[in-house]
Protein backbone atom coordinates (compact mmCIF):
# COMPACT_ATOMS: atom_id res chain seq x y z
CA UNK A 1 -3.23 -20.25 5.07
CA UNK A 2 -5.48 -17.65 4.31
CA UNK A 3 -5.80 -16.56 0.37
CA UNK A 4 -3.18 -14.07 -1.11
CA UNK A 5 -4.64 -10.69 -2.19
CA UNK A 6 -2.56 -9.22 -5.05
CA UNK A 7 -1.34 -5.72 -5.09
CA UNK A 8 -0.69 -3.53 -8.17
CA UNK A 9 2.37 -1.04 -8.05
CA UNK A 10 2.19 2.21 -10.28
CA UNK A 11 5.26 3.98 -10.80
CA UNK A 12 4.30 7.13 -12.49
CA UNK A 13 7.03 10.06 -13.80
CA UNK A 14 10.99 10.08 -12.63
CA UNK A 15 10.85 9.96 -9.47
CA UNK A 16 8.15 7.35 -9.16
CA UNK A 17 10.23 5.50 -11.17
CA UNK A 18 13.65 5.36 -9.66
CA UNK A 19 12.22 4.77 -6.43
CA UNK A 20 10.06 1.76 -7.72
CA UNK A 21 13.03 0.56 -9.32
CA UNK A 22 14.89 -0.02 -6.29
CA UNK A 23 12.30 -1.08 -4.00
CA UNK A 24 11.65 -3.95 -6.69
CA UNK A 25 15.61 -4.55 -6.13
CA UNK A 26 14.82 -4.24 -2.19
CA UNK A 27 11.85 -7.32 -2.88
CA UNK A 28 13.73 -9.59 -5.22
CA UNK A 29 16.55 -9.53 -2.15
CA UNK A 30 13.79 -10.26 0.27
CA UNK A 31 12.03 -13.18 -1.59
CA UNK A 32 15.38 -14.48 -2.74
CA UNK A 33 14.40 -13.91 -6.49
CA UNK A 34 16.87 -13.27 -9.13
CA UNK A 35 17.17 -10.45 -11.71
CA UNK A 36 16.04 -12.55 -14.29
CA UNK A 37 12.65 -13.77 -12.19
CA UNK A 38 14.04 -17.19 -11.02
CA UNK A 39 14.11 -18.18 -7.01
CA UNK A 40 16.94 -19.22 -5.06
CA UNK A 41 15.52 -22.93 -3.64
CA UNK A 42 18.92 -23.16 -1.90
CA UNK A 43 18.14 -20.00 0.66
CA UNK A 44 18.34 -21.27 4.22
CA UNK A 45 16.34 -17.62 5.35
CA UNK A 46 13.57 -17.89 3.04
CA UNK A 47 10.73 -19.78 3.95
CA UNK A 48 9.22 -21.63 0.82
CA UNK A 49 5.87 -22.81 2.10
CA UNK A 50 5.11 -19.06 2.41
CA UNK A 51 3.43 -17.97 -0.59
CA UNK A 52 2.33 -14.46 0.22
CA UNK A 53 4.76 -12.90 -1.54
CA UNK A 54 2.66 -13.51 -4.64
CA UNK A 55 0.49 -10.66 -3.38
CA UNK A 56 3.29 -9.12 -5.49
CA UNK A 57 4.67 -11.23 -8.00
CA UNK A 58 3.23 -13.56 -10.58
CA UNK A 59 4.64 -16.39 -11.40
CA UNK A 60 4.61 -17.55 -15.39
CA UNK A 61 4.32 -20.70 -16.75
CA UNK A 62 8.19 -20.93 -17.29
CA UNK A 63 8.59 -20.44 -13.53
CA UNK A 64 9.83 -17.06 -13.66
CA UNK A 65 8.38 -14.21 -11.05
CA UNK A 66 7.21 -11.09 -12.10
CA UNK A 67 6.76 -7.90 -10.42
CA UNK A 68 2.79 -6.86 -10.59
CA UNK A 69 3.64 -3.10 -11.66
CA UNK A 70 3.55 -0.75 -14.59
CA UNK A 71 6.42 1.97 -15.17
CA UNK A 72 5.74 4.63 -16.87
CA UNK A 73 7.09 8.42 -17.77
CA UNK A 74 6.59 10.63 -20.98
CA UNK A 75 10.51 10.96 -20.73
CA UNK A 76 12.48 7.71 -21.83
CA UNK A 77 15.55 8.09 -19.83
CA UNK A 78 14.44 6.53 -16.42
CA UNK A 79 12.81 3.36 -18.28
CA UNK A 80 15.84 3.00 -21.04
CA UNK A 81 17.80 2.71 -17.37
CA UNK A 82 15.56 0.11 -15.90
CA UNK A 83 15.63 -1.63 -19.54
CA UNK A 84 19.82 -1.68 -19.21
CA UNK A 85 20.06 -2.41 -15.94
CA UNK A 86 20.61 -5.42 -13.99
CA UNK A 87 17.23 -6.20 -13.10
CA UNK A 88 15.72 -5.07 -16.44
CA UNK A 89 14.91 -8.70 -17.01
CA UNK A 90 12.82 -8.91 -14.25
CA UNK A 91 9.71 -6.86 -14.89
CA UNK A 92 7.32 -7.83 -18.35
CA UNK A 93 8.18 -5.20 -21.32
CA UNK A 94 4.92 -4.27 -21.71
CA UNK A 95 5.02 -3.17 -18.22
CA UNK A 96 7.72 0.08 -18.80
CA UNK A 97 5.86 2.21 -21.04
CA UNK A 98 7.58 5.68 -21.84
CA UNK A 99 6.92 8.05 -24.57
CA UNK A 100 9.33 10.57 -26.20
CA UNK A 101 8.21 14.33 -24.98
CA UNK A 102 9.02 15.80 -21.67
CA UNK A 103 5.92 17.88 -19.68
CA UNK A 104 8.51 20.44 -19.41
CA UNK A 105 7.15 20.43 -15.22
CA UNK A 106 3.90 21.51 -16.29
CA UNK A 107 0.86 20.28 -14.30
CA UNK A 108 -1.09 21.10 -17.80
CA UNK A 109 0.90 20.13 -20.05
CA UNK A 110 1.06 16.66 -18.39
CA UNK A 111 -2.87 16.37 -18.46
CA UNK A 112 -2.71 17.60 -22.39
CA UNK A 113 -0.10 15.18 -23.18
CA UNK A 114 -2.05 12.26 -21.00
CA UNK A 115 -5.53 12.87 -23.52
CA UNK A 116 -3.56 13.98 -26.76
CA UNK A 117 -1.04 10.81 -26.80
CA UNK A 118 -3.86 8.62 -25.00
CA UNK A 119 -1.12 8.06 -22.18
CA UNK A 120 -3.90 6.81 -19.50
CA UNK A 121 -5.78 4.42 -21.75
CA UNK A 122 -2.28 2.64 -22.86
CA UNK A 123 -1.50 2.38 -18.84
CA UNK A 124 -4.93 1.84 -18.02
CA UNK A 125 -4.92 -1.11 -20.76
CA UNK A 126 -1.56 -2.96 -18.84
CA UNK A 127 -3.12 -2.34 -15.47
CA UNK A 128 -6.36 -4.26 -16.71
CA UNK A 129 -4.27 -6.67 -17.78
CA UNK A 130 -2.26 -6.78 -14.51
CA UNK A 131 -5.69 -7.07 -12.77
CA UNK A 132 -6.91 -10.00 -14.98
CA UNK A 133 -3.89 -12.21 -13.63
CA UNK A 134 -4.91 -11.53 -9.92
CA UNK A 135 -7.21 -13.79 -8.04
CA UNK A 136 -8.43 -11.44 -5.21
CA UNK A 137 -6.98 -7.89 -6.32
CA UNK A 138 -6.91 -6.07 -2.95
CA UNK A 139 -5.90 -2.52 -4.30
CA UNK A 140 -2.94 -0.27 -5.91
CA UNK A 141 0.23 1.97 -4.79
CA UNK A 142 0.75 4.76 -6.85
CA UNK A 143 4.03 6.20 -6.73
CA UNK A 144 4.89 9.53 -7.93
CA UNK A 145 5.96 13.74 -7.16
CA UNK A 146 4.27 16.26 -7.72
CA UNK A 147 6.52 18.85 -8.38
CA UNK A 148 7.03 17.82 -11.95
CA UNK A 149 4.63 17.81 -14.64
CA UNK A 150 4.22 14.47 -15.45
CA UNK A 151 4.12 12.94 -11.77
CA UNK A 152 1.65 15.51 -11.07
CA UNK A 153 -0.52 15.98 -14.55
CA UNK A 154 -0.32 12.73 -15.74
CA UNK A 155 -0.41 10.84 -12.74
CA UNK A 156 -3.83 12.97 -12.27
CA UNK A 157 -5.24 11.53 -14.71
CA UNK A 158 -4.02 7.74 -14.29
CA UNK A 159 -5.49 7.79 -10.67
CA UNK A 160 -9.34 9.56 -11.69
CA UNK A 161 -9.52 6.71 -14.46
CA UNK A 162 -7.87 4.24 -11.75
CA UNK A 163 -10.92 4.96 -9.62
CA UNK A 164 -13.47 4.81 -12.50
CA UNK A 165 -12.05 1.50 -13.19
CA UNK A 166 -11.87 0.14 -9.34
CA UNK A 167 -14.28 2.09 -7.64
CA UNK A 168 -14.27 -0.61 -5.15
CA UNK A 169 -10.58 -0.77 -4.30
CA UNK A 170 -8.42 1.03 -2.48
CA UNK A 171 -5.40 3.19 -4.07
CA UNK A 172 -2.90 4.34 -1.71
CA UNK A 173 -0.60 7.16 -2.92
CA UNK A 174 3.30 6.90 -1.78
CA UNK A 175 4.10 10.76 -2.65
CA UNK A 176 7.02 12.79 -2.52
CA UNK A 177 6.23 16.35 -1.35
CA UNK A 178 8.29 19.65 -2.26
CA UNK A 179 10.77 20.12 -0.13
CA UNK A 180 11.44 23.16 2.37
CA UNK A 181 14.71 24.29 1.16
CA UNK A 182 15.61 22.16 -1.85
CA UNK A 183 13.56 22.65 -5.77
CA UNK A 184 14.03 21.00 -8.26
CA UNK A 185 11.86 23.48 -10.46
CA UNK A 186 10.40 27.21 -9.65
CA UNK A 187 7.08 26.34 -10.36
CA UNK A 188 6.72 23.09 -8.00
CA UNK A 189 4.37 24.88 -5.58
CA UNK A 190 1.82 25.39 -8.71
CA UNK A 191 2.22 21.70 -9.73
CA UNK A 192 1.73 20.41 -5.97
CA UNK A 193 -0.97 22.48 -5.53
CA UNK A 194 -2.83 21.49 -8.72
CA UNK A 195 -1.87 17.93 -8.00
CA UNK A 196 -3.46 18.02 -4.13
CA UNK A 197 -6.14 19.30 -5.54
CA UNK A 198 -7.55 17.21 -8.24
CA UNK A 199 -6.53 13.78 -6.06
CA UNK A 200 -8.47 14.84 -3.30
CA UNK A 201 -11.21 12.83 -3.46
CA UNK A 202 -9.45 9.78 -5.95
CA UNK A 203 -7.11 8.33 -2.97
CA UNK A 204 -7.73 6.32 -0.38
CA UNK A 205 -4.24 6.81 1.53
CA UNK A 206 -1.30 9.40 1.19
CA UNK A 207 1.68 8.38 2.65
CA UNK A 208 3.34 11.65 2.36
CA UNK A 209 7.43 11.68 1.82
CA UNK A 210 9.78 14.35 1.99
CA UNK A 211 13.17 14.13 0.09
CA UNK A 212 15.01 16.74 2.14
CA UNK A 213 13.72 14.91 5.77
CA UNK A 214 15.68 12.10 4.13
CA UNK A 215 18.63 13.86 3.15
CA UNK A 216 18.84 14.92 6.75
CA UNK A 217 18.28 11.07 8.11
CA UNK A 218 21.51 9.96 5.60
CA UNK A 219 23.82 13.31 6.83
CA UNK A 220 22.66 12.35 10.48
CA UNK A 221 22.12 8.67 11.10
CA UNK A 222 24.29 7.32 8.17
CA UNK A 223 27.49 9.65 8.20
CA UNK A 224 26.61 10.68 4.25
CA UNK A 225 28.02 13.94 4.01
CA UNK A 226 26.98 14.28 0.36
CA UNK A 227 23.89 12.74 -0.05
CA UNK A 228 22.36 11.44 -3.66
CA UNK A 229 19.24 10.13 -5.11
CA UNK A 230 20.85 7.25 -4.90
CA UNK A 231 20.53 7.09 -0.89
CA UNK A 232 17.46 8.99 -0.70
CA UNK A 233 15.51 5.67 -3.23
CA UNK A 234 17.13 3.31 -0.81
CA UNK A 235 15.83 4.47 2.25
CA UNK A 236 12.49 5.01 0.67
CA UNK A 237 12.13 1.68 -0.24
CA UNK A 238 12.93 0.45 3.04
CA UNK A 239 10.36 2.38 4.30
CA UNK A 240 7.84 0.91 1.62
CA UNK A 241 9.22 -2.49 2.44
CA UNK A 242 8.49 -1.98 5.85
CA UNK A 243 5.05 -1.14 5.28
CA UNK A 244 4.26 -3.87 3.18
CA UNK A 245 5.89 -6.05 5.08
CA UNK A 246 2.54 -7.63 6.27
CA UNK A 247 1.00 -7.48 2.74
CA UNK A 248 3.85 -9.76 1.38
CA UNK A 249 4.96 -12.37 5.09
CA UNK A 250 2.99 -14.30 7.07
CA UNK A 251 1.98 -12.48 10.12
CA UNK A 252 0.89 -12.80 13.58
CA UNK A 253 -1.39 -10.03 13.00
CA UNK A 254 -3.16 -10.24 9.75
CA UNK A 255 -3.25 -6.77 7.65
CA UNK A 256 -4.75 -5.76 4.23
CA UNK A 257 -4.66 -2.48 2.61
CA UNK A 258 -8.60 -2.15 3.42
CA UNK A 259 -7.27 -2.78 7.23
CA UNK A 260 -4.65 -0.41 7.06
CA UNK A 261 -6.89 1.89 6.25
CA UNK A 262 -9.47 1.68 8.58
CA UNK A 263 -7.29 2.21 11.42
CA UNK A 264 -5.36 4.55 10.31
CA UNK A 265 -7.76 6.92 8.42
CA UNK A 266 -10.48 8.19 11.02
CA UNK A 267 -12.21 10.06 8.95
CA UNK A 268 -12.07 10.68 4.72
CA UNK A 269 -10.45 14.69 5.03
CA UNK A 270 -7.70 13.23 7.45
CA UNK A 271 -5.80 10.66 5.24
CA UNK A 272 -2.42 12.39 4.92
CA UNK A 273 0.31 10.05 7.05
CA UNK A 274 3.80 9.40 7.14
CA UNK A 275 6.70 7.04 7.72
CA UNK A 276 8.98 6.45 10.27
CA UNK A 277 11.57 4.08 10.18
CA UNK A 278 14.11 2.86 12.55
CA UNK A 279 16.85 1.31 13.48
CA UNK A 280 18.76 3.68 10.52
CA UNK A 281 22.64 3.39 11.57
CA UNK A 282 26.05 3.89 9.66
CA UNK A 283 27.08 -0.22 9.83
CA UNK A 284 30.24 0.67 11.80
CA UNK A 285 27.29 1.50 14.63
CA UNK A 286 26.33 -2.46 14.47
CA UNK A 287 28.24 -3.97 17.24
CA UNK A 288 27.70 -0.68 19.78
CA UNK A 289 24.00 -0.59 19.87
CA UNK A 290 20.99 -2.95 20.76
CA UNK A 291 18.94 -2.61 18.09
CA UNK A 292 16.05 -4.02 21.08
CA UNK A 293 12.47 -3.55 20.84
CA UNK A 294 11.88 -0.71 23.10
CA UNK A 295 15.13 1.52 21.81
CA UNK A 296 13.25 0.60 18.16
CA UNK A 297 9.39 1.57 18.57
CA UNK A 298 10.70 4.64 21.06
CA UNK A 299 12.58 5.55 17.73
CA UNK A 300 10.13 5.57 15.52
CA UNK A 301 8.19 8.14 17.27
CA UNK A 302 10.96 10.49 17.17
CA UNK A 303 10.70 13.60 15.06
CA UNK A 304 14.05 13.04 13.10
CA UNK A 305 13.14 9.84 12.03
CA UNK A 306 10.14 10.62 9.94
CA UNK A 307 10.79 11.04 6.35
CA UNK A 308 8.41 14.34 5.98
CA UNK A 309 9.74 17.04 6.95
CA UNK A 310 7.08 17.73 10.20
CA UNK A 311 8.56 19.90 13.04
CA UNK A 312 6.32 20.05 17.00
CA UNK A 313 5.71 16.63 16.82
CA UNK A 314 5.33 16.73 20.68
CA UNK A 315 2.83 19.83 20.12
CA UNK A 316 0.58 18.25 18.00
CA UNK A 317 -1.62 15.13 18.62
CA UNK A 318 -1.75 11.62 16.61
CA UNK A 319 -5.23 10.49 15.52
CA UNK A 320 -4.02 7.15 14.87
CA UNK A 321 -0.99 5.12 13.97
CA UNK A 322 0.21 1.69 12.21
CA UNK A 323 3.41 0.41 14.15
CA UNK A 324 4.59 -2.75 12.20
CA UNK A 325 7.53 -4.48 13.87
CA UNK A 326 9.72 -7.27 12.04
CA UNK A 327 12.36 -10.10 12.45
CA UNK A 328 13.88 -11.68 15.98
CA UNK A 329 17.11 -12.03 17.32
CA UNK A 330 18.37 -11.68 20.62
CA UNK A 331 16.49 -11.22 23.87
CA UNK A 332 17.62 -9.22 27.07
CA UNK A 333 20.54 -10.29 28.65
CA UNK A 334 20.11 -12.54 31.90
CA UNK A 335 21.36 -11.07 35.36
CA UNK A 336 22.78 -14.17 36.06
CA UNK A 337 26.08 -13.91 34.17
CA UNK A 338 26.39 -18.07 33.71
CA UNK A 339 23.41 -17.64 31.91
CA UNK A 340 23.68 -17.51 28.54
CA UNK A 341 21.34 -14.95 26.64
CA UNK A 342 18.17 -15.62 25.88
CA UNK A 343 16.83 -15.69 21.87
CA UNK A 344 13.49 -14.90 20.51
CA UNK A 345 12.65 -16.21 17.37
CA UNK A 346 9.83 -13.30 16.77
CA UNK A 347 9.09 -9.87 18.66
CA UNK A 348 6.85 -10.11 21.67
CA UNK A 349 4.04 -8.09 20.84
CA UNK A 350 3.93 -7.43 24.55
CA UNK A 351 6.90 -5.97 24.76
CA UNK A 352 5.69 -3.59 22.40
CA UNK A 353 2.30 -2.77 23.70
CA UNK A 354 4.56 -2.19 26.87
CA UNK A 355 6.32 0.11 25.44
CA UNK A 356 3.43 2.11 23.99
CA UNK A 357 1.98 2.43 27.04
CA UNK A 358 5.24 3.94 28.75
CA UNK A 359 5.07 6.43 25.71
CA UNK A 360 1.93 7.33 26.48
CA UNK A 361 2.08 7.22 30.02
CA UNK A 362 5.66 7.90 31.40
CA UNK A 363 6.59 6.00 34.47
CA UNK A 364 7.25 8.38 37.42
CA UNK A 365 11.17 7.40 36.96
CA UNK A 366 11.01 8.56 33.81
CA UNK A 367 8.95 11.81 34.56
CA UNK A 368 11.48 13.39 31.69
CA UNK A 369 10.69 11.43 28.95
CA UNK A 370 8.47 13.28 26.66
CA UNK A 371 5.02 11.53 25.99
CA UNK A 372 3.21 10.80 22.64
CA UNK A 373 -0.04 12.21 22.70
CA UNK A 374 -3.23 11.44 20.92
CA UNK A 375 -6.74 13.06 20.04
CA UNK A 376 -8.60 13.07 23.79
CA UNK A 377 -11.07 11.05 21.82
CA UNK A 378 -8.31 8.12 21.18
CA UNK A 379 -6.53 7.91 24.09
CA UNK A 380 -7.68 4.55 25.17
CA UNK A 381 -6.20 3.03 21.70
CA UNK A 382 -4.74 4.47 19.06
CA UNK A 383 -2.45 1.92 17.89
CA UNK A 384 -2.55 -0.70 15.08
CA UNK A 385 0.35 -3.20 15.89
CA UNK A 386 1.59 -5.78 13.50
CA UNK A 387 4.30 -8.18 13.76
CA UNK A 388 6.09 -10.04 10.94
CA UNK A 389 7.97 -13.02 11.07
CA UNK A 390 10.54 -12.30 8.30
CA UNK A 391 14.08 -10.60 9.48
CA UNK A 392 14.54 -7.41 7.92
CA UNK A 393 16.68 -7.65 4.55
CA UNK A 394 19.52 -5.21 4.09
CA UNK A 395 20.33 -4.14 0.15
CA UNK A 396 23.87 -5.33 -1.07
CA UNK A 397 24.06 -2.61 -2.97
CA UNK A 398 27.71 -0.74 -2.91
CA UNK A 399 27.77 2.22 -1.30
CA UNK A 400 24.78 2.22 0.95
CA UNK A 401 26.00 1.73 4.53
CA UNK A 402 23.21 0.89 6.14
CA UNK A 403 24.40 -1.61 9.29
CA UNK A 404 21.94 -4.93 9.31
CA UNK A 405 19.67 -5.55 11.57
CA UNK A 406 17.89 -8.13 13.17
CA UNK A 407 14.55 -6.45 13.64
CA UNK A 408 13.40 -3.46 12.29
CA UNK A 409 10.26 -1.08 12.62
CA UNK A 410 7.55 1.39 11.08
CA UNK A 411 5.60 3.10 11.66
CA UNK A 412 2.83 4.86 9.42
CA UNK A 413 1.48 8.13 11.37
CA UNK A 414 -1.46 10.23 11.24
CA UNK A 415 -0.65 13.47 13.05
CA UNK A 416 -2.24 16.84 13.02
CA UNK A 417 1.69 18.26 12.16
CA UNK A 418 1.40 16.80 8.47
CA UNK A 419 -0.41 20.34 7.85
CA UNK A 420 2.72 21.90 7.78
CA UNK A 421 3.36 20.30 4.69
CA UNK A 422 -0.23 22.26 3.09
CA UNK A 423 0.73 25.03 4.35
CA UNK A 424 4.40 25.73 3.09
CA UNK A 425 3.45 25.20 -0.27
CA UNK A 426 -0.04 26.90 -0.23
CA UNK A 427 2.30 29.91 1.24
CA UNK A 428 4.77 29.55 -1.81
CA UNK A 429 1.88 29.12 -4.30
CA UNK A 430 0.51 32.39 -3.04
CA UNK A 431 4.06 34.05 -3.31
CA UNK A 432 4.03 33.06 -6.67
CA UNK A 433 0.50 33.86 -7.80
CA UNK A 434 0.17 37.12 -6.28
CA UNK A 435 2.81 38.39 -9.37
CA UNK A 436 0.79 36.25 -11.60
CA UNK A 437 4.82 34.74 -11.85
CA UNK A 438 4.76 31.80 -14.93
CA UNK A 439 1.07 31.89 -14.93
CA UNK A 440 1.52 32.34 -18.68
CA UNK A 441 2.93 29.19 -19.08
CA UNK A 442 -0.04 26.98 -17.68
CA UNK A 443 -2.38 29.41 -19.47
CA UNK A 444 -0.27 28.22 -22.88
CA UNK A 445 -1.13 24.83 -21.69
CA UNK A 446 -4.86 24.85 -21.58
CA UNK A 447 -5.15 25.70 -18.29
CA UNK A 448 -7.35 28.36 -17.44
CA UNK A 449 -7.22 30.98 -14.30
CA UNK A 450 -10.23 29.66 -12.68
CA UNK A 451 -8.58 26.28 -11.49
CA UNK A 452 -5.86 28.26 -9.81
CA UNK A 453 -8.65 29.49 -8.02
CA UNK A 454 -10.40 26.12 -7.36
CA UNK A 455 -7.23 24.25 -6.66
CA UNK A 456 -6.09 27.14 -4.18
CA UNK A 457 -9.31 27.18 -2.04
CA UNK A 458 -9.20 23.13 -1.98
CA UNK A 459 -5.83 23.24 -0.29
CA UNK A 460 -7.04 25.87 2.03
CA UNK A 461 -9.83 23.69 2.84
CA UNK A 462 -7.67 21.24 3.75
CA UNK A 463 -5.91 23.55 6.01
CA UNK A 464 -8.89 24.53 7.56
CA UNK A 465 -9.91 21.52 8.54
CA UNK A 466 -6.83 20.91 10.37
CA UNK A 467 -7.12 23.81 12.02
CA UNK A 468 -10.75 23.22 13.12
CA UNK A 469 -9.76 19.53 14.62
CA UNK A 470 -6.96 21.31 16.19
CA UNK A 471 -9.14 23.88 18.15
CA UNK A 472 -11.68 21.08 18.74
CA UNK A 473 -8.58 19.13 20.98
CA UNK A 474 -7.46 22.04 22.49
CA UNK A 475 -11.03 22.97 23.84
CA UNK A 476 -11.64 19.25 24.92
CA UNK A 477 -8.19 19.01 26.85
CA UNK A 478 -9.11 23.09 28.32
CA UNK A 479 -12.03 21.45 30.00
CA UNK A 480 -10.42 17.99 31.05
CA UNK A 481 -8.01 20.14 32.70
CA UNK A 482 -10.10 22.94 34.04
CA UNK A 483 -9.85 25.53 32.20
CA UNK A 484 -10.55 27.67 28.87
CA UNK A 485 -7.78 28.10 26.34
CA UNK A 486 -5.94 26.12 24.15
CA UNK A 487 -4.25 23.38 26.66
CA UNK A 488 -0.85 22.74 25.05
CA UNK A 489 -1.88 21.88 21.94
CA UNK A 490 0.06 23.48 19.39
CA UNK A 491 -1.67 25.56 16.65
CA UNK A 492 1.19 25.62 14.18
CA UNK A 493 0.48 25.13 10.83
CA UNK A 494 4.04 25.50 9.11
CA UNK A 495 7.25 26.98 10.04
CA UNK A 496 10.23 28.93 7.62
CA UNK A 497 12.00 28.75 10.78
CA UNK A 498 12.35 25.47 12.83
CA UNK A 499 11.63 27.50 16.26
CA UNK A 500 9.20 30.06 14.65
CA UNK A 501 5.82 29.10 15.90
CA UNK A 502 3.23 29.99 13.36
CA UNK A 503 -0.81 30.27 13.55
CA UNK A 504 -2.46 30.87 10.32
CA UNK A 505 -5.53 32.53 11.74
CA UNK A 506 -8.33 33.81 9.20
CA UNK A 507 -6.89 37.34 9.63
CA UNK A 508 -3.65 35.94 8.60
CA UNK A 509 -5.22 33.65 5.43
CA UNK A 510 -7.02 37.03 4.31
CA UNK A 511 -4.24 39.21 4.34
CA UNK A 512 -2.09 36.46 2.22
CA UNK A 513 -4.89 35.69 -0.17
CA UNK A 514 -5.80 39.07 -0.73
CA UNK A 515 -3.93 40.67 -4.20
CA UNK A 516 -4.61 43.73 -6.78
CA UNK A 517 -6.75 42.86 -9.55
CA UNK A 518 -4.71 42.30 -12.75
């Protein structure tokens, strides 16, 4: 058995927090740990000669497993929670830091607070010491938002020290992104941008998350007619379960985070994916549907199943993608009704290459189906798959009707319609700083007008380059299919309106940049 490489969580601000909090509930579950750290030897699913699970856990000289992570947020609430919960027992004190000032959702006035109550060096001191107890420390998550001050000032300035520190390992970034209708603050399009900015060039990976997309996956998929936080963490850490799924099982297909990243991040300006995850059913769906592995990767590539809120899916064009399938079960029925049916203990990876290549390539019977389409450039490929052995585990939580599966998959994307994201909040950033709106307040908290500047050109840069890729596909497929023009690649670069088809052109970008001088 190859060695383990250890992975470092970083749970940064409230929402980086809470959803930390219950994906380590979602692991425990998985690696039949209890809240206090000790394992279940009696679990008939759990396979004990399997030791990659210590990728995330370290185990103590008393026998008890804890979580490799560090909590921390300038506000004590969220940690006091984790402290009185349940599982508080799990994770090392020292590990959930908090302080006793809010950031008051100031970009700024996190970074002030970060150098003023030497916030990084105290977390930069535990991760050290997290590092010291790995072996063969393969890289970080950092989890945060950056709509509020600390998950976007403070978490700023965790991940440039982070990369001072470990120049030489990767850092991907589980984010949650502003959403399109819901705020939780007015100024979250200042602190997003500011954030997008300064992490630029610090991360290796963003895996880009979306609470409303997920409110809409628990109203739709799960019956929730009132969704909470509460739902939204849980299916978030499914997600990151999913995904790390090969980091912490033994697999048919081996996977690190340096991997992961080199076949899913083509080139260092393109990094921004998302998640997919399916099957996602209300449990009094189990016993009607299949849960089988073509209805599962066919789902994951379906626009209402990502948990960013991307629209045109079909319009735009993947550059690469990370499918990760999990667990067994049953096998097609046979045709010969004595017969009984069939089991497979893991999923055929052919079956799912199979079904890639019908995505790709509908069969003339199903000449309606719509296709997945990649970069002309990656047609041939494309694809990372994975398979792990482990069934998926479902939380036991009360309240969260999620129906249990048997296998599960997800898929981590990276499509030219994660753009949109960029461009609704550049859009509301410019709304904003066109009436120099709150400026005052991140002026108050040494920031200065200049970096509004900087940090508003950087996201446009990222837009840009979008756009350029974009153009360069549509002129490729023009001449592949014989003529001039964009082919059908879509051009749209965000949307107010689901069926409002957008093109930021430089005409456009000039007109909303332009404002009076103050």
């Amino acid at each position: 058995m190859p060695a383990v490489k250890e992975c470092i969580n970083i749970h940064i601000g409230q929402a980086g927090c809470q959803v930390g909090a219950r994906t380590w509930e979602l692991f425990t579950e998985e690696h039949a740990i209890a809240p206090d750290g000790t394992r279940d030897l009696g679990s008939p699913d759990i396979d004990f000669e399997d030791d990659s699970f210590s990728s995330f856990f370290h185990e103590t000289g008393s026998g008890q497993f804890v979580p490799r992570s560090v909590f921390i947020d300038t506000e004590p609430t969220v940690i006091n929670d984790i402290k009185a919960s349940k599982w508080g027992s799990l994770f090392h004190p020292e590990s959930l830091i908090a302080f006793k000032q809010d950031c008051k959702s100031n970009f700024f006035e996190g970074r002030t607070m970060a150098s003023a109550f030497k916030i990084q060096d105290v977390v930069l001191d535990r991760i050290r010491l997290a590092a010291e107890l790995c072996g063969n420390l393969q890289g970080f998550f950092a989890f945060h938002s950056v709509g509020g001050g600390t998950g976007s000032g403070v978490a700023v300035e965790v991940l440039h020290d982070l990369r001072d520190m470990f120049d030489k390992k990767a850092v991907f970034q589980p984010v949650i992104y502003p959403s399109q209708h819901y705020s939780s603050c007015i100024v979250e399009p200042y602190n997003c941008i500011f954030a997008t900015h300064f992490t630029r060039d610090v991360v290796d990976l963003s895996i880009m998350l979306d609470n409303q997309a997920v409110y809409n996956i628990c109203d739709r998929n799960l019956q929730i007619k009132n969704p909470h936080f509460f739902h939204v963490n849980h299916i978030i850490a499914q997600c990151i379960s999913g995904v790390t799924g090969p980091l912490r099982y033994e697999t048919q297909l081996n996977a690190t985070l340096p991997e992961i990243q080199s076949n899913i991040v083509p080139c260092k300006q393109f990094r921004y994916t998302f998640l997919s995850l399916a099957p996602i059913r209300h449990e009094a769906r189990r016993g009607h549907e299949a849960f089988n592995t073509e209805e599962i990767v066919k789902e994951l590539f379906e626009e209402q199943n990502t948990l960013c809120d991307c629209v045109k899916l079909s319009s735009n064009r993947y550059l690469a993608a990370v499918l990760i399938m999990r667990g067994g079960g049953a096998g097609p029925r046979s045709a010969d009704p004595g017969k009984p049916r069939e089991t497979e203990k893991y999923v055929s990876t052919n079956a799912v290459l199979s079904t890639l290549n019908d995505l790709k390539h509908p069969p003339a019977s199903k000449s309606h189906a719509r296709s997945i389409k990649f970069v002309p450039w990656m047609e041939g490929s494309g694809v990372k798959v994975g398979i792990v052995n482990a069934k998926p585990v479902t939380p036991s939580t009360k309240g969260f009707p999620l129906a249990p599966a048997t296998r599960q998959g997800i898929l981590l994307g990276n499509n030219t319609a994660i753009r949109q994201l960029f461009v609704r909040q550049y859009l509301r950033f410019l709304k904003l700083y066109y009436h120099k709106a709150y400026v005052w307040q991140f002026i108050g908290a040494n920031g200065d007008d200049d970096t509004f500047a900087e940090a508003k050109e950087s996201v446009r840069g990222i837009i840009d380059e979008y756009e350029v890729l974009m153009r360069d596909v549509a002129a490729v497929e023009g001449e592949r299919l014989g003529r001039t023009g964009s082919g059908r690649v879509s051009l749209v670069g965000g949307t107010e309106r689901a069926e409002q088809r957008f093109t930021m052109t430089a005409a456009t970008m000039a007109a909303a940049t332009a404002r009076p001088n103050f």
